[in-house]
ModelCIF file with pLDDT and N, C-alpha, C, O atoms, coordinates in Angstrom:
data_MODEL
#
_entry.id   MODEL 
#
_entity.id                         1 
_entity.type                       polymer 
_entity.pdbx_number_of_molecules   1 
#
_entity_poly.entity_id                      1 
_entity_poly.type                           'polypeptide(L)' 
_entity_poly.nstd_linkage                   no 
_entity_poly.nstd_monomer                   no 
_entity_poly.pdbx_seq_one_letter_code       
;(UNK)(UNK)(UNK)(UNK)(UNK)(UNK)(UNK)(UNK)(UNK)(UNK)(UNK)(UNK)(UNK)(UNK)(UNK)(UNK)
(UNK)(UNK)(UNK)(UNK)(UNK)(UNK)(UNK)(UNK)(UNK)(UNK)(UNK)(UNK)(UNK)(UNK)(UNK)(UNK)
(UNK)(UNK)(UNK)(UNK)(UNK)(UNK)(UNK)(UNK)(UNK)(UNK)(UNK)(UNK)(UNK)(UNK)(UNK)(UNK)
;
_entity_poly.pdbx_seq_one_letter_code_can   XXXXXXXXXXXXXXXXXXXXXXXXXXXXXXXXXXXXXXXXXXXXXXXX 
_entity_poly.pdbx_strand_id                 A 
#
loop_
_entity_poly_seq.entity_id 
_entity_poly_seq.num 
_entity_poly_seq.mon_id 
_entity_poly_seq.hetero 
1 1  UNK n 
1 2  UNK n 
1 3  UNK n 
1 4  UNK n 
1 5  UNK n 
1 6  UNK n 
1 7  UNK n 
1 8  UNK n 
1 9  UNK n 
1 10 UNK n 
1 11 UNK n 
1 12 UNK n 
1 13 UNK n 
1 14 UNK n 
1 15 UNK n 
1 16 UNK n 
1 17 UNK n 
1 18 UNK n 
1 19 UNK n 
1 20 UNK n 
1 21 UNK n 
1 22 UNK n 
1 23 UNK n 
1 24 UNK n 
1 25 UNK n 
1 26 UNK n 
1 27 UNK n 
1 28 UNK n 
1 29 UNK n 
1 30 UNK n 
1 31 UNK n 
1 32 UNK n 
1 33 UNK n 
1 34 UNK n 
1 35 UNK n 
1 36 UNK n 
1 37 UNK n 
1 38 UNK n 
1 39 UNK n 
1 40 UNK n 
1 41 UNK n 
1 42 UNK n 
1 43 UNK n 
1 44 UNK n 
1 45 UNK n 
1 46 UNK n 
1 47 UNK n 
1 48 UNK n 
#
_struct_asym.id          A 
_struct_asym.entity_id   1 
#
loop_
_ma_qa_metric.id 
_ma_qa_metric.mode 
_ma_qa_metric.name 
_ma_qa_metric.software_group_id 
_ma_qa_metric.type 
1 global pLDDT . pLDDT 
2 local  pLDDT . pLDDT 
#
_ma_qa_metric_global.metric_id      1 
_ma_qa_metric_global.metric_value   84.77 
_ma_qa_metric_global.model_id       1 
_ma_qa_metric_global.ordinal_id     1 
#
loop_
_ma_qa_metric_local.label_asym_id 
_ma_qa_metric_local.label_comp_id 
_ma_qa_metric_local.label_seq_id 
_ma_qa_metric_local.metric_id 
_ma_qa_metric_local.metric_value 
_ma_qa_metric_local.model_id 
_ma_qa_metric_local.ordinal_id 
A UNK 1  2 71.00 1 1  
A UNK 2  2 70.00 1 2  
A UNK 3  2 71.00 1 3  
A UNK 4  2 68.00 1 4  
A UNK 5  2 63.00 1 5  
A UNK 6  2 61.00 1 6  
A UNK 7  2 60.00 1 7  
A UNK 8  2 52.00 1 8  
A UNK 9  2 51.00 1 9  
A UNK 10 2 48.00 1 10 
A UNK 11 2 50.00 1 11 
A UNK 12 2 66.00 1 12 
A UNK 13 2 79.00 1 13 
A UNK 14 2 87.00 1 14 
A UNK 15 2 87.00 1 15 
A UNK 16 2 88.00 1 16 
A UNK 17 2 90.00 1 17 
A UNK 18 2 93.00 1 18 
A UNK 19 2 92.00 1 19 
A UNK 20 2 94.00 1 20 
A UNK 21 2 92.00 1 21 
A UNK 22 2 92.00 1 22 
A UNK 23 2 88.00 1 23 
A UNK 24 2 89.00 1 24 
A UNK 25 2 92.00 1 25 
A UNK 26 2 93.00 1 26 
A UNK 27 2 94.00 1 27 
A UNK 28 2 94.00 1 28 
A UNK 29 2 95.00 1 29 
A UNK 30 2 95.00 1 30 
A UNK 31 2 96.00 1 31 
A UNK 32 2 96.00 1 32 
A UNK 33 2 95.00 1 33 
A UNK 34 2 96.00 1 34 
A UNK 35 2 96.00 1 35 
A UNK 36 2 96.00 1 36 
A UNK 37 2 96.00 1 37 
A UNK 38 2 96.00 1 38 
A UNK 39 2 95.00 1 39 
A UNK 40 2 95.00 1 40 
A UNK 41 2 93.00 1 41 
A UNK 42 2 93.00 1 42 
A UNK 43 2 93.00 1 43 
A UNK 44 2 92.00 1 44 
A UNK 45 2 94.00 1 45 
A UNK 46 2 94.00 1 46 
A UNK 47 2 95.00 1 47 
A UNK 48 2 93.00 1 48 
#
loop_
_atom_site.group_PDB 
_atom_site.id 
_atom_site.type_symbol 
_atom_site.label_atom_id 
_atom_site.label_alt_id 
_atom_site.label_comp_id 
_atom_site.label_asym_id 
_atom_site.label_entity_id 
_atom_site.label_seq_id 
_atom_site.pdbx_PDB_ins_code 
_atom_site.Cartn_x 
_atom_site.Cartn_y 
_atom_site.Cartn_z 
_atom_site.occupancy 
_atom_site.B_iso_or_equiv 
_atom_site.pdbx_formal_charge 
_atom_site.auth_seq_id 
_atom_site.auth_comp_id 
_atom_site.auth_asym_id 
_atom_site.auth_atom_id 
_atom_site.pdbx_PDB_model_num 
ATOM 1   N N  . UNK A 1 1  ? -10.525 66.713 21.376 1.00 71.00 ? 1  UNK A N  1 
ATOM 2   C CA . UNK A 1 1  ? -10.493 65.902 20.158 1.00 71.00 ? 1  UNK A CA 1 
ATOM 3   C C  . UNK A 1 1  ? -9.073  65.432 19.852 1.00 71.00 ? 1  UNK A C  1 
ATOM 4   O O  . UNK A 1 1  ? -8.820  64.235 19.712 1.00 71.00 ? 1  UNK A O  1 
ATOM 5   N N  . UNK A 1 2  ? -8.304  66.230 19.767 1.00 70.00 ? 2  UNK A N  1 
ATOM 6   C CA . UNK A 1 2  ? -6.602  66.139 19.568 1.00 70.00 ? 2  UNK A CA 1 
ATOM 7   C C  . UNK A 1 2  ? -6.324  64.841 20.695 1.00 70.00 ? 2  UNK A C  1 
ATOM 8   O O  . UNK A 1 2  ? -5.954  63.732 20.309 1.00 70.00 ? 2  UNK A O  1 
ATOM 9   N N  . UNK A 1 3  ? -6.515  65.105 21.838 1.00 71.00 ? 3  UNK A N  1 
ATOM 10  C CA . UNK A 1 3  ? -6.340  63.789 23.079 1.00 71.00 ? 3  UNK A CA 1 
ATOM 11  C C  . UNK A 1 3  ? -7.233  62.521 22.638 1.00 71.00 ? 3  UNK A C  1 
ATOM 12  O O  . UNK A 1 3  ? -6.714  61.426 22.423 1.00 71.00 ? 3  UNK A O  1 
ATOM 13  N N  . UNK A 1 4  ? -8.172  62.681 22.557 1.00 68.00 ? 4  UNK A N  1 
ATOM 14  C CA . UNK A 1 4  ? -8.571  61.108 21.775 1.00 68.00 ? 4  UNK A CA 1 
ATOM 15  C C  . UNK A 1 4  ? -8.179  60.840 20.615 1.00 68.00 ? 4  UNK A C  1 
ATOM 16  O O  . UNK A 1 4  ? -8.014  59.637 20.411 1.00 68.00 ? 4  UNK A O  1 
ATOM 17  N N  . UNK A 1 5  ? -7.913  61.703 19.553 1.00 63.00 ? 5  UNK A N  1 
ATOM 18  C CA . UNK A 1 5  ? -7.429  61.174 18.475 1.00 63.00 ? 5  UNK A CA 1 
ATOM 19  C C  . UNK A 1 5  ? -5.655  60.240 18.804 1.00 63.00 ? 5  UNK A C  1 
ATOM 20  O O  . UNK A 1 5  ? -5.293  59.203 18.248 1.00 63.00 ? 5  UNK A O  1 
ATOM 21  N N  . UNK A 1 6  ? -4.949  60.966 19.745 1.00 61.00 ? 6  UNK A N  1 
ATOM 22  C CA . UNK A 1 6  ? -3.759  60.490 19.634 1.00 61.00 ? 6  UNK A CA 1 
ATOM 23  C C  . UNK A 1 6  ? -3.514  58.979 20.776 1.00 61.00 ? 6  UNK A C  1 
ATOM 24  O O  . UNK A 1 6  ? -2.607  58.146 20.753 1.00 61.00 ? 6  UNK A O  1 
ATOM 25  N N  . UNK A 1 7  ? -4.937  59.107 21.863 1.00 60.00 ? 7  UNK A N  1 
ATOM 26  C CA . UNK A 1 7  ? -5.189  57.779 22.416 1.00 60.00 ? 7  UNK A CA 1 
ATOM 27  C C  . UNK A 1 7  ? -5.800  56.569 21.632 1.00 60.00 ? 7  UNK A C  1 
ATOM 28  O O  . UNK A 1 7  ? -5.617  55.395 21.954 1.00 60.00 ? 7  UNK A O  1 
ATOM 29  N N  . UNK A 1 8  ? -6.426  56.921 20.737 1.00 52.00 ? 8  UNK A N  1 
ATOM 30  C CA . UNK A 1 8  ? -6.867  56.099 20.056 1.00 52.00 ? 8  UNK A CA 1 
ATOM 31  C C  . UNK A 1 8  ? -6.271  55.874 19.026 1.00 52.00 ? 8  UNK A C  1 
ATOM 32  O O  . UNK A 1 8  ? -6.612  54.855 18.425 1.00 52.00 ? 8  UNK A O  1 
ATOM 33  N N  . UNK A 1 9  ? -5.441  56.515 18.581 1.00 51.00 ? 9  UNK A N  1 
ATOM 34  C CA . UNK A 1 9  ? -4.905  56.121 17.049 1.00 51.00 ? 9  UNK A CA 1 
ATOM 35  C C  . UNK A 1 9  ? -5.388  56.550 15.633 1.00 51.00 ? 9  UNK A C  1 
ATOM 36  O O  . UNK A 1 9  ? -4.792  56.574 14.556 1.00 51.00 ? 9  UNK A O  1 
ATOM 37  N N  . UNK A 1 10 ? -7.254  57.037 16.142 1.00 48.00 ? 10 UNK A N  1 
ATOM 38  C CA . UNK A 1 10 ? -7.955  56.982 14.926 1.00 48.00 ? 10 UNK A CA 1 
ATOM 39  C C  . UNK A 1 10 ? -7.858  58.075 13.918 1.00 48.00 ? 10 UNK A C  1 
ATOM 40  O O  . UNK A 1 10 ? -8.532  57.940 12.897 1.00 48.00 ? 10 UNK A O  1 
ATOM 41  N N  . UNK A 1 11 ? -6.965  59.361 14.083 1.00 50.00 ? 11 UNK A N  1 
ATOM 42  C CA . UNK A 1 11 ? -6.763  60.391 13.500 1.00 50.00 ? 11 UNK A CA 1 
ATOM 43  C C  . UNK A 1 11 ? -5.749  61.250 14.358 1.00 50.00 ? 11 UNK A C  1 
ATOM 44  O O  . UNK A 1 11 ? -6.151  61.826 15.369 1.00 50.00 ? 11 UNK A O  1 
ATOM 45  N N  . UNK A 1 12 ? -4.524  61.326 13.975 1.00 66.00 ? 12 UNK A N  1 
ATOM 46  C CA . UNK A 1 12 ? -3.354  62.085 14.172 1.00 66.00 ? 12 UNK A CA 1 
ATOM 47  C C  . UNK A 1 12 ? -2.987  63.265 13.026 1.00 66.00 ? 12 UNK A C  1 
ATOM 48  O O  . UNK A 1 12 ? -2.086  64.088 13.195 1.00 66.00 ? 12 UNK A O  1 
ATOM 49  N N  . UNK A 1 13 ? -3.806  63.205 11.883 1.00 79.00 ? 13 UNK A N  1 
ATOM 50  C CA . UNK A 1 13 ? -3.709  64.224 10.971 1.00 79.00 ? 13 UNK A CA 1 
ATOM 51  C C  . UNK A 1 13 ? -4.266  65.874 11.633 1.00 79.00 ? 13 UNK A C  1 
ATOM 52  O O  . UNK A 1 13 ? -5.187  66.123 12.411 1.00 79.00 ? 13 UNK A O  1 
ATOM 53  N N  . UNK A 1 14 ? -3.387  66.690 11.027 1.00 87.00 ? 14 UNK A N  1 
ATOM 54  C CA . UNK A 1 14 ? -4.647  68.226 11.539 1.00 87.00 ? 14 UNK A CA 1 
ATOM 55  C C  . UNK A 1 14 ? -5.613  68.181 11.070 1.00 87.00 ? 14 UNK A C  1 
ATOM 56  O O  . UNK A 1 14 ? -5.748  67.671 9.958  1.00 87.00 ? 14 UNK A O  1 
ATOM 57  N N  . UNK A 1 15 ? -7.031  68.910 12.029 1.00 87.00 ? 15 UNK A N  1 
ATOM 58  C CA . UNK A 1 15 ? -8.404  68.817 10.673 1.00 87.00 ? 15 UNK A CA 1 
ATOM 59  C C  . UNK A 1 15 ? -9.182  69.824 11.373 1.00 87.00 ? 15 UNK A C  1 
ATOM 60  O O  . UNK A 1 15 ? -9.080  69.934 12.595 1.00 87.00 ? 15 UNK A O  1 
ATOM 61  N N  . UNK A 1 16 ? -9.839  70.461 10.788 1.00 88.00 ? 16 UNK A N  1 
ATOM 62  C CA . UNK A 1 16 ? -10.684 71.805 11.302 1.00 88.00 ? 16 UNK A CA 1 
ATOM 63  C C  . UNK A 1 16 ? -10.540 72.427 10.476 1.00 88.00 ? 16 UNK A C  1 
ATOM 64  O O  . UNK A 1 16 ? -9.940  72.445 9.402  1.00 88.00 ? 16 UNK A O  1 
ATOM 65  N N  . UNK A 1 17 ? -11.594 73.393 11.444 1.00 90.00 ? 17 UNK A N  1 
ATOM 66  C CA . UNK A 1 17 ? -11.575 74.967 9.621  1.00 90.00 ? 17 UNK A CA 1 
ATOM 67  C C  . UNK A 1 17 ? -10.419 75.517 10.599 1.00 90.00 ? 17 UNK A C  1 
ATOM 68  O O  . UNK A 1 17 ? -10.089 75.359 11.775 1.00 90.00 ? 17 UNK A O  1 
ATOM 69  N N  . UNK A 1 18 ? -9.968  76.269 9.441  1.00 93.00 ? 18 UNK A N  1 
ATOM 70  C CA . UNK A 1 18 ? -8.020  77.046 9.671  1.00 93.00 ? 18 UNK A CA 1 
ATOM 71  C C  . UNK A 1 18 ? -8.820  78.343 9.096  1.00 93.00 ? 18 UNK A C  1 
ATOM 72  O O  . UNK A 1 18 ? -9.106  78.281 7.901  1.00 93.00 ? 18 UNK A O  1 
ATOM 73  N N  . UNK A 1 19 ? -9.338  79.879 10.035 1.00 92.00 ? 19 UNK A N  1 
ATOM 74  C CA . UNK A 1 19 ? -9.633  81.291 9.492  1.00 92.00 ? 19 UNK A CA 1 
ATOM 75  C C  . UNK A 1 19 ? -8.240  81.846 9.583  1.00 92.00 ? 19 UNK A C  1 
ATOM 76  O O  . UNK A 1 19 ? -7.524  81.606 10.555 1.00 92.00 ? 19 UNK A O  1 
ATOM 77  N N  . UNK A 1 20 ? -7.822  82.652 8.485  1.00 94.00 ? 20 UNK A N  1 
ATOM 78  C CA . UNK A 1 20 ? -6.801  83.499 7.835  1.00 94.00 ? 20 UNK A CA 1 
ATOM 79  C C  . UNK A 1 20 ? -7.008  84.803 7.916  1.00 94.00 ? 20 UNK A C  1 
ATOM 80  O O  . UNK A 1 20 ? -8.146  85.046 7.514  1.00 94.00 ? 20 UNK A O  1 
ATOM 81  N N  . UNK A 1 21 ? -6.461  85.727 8.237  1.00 92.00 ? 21 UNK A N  1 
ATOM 82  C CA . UNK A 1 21 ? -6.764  86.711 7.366  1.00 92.00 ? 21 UNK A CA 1 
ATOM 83  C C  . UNK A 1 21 ? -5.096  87.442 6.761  1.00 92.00 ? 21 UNK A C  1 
ATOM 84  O O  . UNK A 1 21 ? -4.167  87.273 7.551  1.00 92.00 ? 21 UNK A O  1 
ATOM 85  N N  . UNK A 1 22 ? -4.866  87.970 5.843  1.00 92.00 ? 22 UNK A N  1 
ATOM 86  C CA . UNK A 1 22 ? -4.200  88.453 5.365  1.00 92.00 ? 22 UNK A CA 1 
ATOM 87  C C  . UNK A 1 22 ? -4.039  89.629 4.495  1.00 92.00 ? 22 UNK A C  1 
ATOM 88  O O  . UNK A 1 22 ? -5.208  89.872 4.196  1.00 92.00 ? 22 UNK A O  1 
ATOM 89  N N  . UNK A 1 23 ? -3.369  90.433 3.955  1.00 88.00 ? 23 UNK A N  1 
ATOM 90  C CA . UNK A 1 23 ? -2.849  91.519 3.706  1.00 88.00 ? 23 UNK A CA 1 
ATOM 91  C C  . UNK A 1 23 ? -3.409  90.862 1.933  1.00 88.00 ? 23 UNK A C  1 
ATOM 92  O O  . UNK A 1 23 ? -3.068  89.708 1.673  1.00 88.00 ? 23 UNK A O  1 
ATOM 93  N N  . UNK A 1 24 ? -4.108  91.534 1.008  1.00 89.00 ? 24 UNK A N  1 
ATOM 94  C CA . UNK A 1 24 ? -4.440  91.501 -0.114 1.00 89.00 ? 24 UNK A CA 1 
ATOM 95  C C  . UNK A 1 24 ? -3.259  91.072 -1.386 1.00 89.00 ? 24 UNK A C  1 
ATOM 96  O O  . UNK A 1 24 ? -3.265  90.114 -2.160 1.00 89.00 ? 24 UNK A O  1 
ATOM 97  N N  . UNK A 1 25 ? -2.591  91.847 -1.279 1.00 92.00 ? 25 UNK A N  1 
ATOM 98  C CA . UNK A 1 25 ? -1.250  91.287 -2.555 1.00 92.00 ? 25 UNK A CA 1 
ATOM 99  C C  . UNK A 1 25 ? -0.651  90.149 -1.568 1.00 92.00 ? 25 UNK A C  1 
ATOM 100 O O  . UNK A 1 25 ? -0.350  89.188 -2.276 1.00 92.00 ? 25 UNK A O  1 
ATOM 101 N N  . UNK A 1 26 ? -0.303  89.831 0.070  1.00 93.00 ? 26 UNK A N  1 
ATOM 102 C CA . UNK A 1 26 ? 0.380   89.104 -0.184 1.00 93.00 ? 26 UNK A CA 1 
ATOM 103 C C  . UNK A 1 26 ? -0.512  87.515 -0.320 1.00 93.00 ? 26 UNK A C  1 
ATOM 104 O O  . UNK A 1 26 ? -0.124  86.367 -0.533 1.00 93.00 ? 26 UNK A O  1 
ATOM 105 N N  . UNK A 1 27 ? -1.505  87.964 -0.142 1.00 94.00 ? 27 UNK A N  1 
ATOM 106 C CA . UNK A 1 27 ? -2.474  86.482 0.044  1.00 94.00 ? 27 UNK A CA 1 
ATOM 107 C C  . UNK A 1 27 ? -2.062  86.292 -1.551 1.00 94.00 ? 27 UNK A C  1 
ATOM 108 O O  . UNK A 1 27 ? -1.301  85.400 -1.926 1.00 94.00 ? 27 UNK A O  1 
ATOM 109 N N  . UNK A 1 28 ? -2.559  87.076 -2.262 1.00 94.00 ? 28 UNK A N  1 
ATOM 110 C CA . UNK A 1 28 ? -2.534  86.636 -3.575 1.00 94.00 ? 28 UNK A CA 1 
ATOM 111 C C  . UNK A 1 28 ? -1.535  85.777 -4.345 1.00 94.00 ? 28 UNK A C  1 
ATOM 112 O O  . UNK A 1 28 ? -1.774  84.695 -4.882 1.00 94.00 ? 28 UNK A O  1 
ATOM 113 N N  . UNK A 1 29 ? -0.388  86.432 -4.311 1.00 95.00 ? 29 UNK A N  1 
ATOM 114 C CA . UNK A 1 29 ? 1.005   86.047 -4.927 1.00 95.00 ? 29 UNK A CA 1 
ATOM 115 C C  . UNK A 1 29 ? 1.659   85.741 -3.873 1.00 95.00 ? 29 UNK A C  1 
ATOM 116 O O  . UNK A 1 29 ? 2.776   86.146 -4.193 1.00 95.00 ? 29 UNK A O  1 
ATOM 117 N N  . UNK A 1 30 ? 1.769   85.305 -2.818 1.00 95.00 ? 30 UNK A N  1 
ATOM 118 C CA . UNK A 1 30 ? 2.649   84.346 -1.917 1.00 95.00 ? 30 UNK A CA 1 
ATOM 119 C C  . UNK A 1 30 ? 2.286   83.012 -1.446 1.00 95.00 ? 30 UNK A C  1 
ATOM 120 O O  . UNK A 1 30 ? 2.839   81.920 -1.570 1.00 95.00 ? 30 UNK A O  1 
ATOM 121 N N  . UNK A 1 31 ? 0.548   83.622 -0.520 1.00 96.00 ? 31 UNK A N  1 
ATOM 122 C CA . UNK A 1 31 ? 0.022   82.427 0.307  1.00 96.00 ? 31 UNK A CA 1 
ATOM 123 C C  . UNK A 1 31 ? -0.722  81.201 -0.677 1.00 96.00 ? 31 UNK A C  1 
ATOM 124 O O  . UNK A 1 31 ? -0.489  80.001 -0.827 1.00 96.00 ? 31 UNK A O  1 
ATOM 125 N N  . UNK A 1 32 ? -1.831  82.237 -1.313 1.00 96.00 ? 32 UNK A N  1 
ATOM 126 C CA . UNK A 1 32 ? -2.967  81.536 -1.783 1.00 96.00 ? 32 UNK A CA 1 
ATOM 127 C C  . UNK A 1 32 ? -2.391  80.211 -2.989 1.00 96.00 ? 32 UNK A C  1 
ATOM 128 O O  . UNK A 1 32 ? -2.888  79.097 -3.155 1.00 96.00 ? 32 UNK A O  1 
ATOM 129 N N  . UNK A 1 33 ? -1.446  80.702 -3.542 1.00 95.00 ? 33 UNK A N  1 
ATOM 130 C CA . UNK A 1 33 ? -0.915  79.600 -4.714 1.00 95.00 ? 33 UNK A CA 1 
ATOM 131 C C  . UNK A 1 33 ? -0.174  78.303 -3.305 1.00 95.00 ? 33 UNK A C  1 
ATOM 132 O O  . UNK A 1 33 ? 0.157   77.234 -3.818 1.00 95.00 ? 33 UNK A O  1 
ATOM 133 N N  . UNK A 1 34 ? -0.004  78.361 -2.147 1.00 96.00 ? 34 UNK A N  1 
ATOM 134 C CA . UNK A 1 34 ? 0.347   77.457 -1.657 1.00 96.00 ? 34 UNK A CA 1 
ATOM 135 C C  . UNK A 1 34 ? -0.077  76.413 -0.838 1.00 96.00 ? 34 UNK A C  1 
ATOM 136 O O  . UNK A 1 34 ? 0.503   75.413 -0.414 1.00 96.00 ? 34 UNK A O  1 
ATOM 137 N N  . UNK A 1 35 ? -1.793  77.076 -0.631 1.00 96.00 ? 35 UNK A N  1 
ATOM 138 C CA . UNK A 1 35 ? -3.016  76.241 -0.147 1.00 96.00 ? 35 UNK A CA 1 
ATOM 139 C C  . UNK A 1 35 ? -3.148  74.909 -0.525 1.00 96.00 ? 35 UNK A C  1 
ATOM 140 O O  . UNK A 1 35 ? -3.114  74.057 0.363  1.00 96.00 ? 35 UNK A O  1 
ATOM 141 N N  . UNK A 1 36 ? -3.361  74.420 -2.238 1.00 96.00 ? 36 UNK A N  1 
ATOM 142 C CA . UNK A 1 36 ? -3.420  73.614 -2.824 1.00 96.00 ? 36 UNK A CA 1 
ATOM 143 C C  . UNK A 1 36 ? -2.392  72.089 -2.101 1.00 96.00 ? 36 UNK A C  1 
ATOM 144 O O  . UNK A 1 36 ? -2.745  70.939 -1.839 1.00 96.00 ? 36 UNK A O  1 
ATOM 145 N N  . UNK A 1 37 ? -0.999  72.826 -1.976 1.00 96.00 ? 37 UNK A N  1 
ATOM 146 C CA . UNK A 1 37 ? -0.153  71.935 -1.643 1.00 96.00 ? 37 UNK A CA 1 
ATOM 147 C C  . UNK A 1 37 ? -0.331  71.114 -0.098 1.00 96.00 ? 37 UNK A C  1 
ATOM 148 O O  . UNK A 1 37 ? -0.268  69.902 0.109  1.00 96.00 ? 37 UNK A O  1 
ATOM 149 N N  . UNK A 1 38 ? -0.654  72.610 1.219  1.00 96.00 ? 38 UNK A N  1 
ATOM 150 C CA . UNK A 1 38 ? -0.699  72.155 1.629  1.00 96.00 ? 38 UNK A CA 1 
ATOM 151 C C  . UNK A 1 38 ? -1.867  71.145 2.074  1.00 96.00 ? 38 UNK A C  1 
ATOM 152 O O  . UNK A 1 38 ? -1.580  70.152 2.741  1.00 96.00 ? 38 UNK A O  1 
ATOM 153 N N  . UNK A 1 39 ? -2.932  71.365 1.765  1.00 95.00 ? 39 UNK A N  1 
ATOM 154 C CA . UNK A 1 39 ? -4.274  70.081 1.286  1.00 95.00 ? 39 UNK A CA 1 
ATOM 155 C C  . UNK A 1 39 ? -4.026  69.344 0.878  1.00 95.00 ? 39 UNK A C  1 
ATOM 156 O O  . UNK A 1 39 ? -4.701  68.427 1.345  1.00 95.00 ? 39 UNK A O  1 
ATOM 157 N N  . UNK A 1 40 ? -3.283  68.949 0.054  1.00 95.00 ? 40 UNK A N  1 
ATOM 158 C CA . UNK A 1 40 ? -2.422  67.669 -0.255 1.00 95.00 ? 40 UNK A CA 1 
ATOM 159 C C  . UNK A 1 40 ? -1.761  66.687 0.830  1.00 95.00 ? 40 UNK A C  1 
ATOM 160 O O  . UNK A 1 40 ? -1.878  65.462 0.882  1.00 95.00 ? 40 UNK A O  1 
ATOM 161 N N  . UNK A 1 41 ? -1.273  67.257 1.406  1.00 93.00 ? 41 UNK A N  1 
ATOM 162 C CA . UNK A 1 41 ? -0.712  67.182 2.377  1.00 93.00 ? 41 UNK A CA 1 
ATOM 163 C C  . UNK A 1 41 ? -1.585  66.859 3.996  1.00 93.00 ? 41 UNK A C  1 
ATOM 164 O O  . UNK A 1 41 ? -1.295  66.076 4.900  1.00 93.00 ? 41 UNK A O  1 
ATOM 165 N N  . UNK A 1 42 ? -2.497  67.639 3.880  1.00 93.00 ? 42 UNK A N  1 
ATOM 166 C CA . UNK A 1 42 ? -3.530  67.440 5.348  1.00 93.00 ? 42 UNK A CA 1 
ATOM 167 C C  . UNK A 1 42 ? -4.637  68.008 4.673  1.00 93.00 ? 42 UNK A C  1 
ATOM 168 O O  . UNK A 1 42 ? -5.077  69.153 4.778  1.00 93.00 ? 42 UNK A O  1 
ATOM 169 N N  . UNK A 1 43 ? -5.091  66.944 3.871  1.00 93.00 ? 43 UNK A N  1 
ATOM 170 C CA . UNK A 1 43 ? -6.443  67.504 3.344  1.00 93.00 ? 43 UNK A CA 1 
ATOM 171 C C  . UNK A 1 43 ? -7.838  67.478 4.543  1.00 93.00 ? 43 UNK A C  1 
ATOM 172 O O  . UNK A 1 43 ? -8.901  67.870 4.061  1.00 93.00 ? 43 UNK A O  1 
ATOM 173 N N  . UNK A 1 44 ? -7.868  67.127 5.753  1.00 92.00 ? 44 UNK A N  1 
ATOM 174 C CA . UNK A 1 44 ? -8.906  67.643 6.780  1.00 92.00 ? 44 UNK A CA 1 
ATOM 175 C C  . UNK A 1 44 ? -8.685  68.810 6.969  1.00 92.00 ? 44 UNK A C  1 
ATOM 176 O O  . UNK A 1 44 ? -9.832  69.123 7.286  1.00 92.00 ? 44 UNK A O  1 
ATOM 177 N N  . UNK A 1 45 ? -8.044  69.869 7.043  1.00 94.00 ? 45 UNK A N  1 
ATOM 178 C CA . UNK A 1 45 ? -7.863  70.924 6.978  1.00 94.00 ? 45 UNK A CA 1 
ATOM 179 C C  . UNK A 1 45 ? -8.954  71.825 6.265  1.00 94.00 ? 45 UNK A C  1 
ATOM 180 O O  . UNK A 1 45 ? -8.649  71.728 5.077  1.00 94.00 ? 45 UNK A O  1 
ATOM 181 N N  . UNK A 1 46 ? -9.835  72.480 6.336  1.00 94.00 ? 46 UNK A N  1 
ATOM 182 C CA . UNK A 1 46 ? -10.439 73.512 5.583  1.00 94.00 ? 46 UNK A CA 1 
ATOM 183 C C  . UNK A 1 46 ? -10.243 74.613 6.128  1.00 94.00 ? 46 UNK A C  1 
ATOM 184 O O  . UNK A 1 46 ? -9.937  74.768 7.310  1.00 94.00 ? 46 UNK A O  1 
ATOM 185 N N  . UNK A 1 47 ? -10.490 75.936 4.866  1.00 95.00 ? 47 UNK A N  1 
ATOM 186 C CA . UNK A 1 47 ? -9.706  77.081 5.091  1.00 95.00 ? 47 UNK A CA 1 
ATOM 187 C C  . UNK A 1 47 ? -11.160 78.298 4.843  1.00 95.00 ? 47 UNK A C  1 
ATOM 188 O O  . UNK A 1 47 ? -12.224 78.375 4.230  1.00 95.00 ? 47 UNK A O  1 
ATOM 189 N N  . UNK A 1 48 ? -10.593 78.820 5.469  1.00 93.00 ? 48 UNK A N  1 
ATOM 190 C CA . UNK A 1 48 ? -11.527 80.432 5.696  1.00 93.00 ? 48 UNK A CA 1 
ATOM 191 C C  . UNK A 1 48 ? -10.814 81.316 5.438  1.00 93.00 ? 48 UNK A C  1 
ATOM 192 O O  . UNK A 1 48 ? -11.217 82.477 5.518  1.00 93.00 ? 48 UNK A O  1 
#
């Protein structure tokens, strides 16, 4: 998908589900408040 997207032109953004896993406090108060932004940013992106 990545090779046709960048032969064709038609999508060079990241996009797929992105699975996480992380450590409980730090997901909370480090990662999770920074999700938002980066979806902003590459909103094809979905998160697990």
């Amino acid at each position: 998908r990545e090779a046709e997207s960048k032969l064709t032109g038609a999508q060079t953004a990241p996009s797929g589900l992105l699975r996480i896993s992380m450590a409980s406090p730090y997901g909370h108060y480090r990662v999770l408040p920074l999700l938002p932004k980066f979806r902003l940013r590459y909103p094809l992106v979905q998160f697990e």
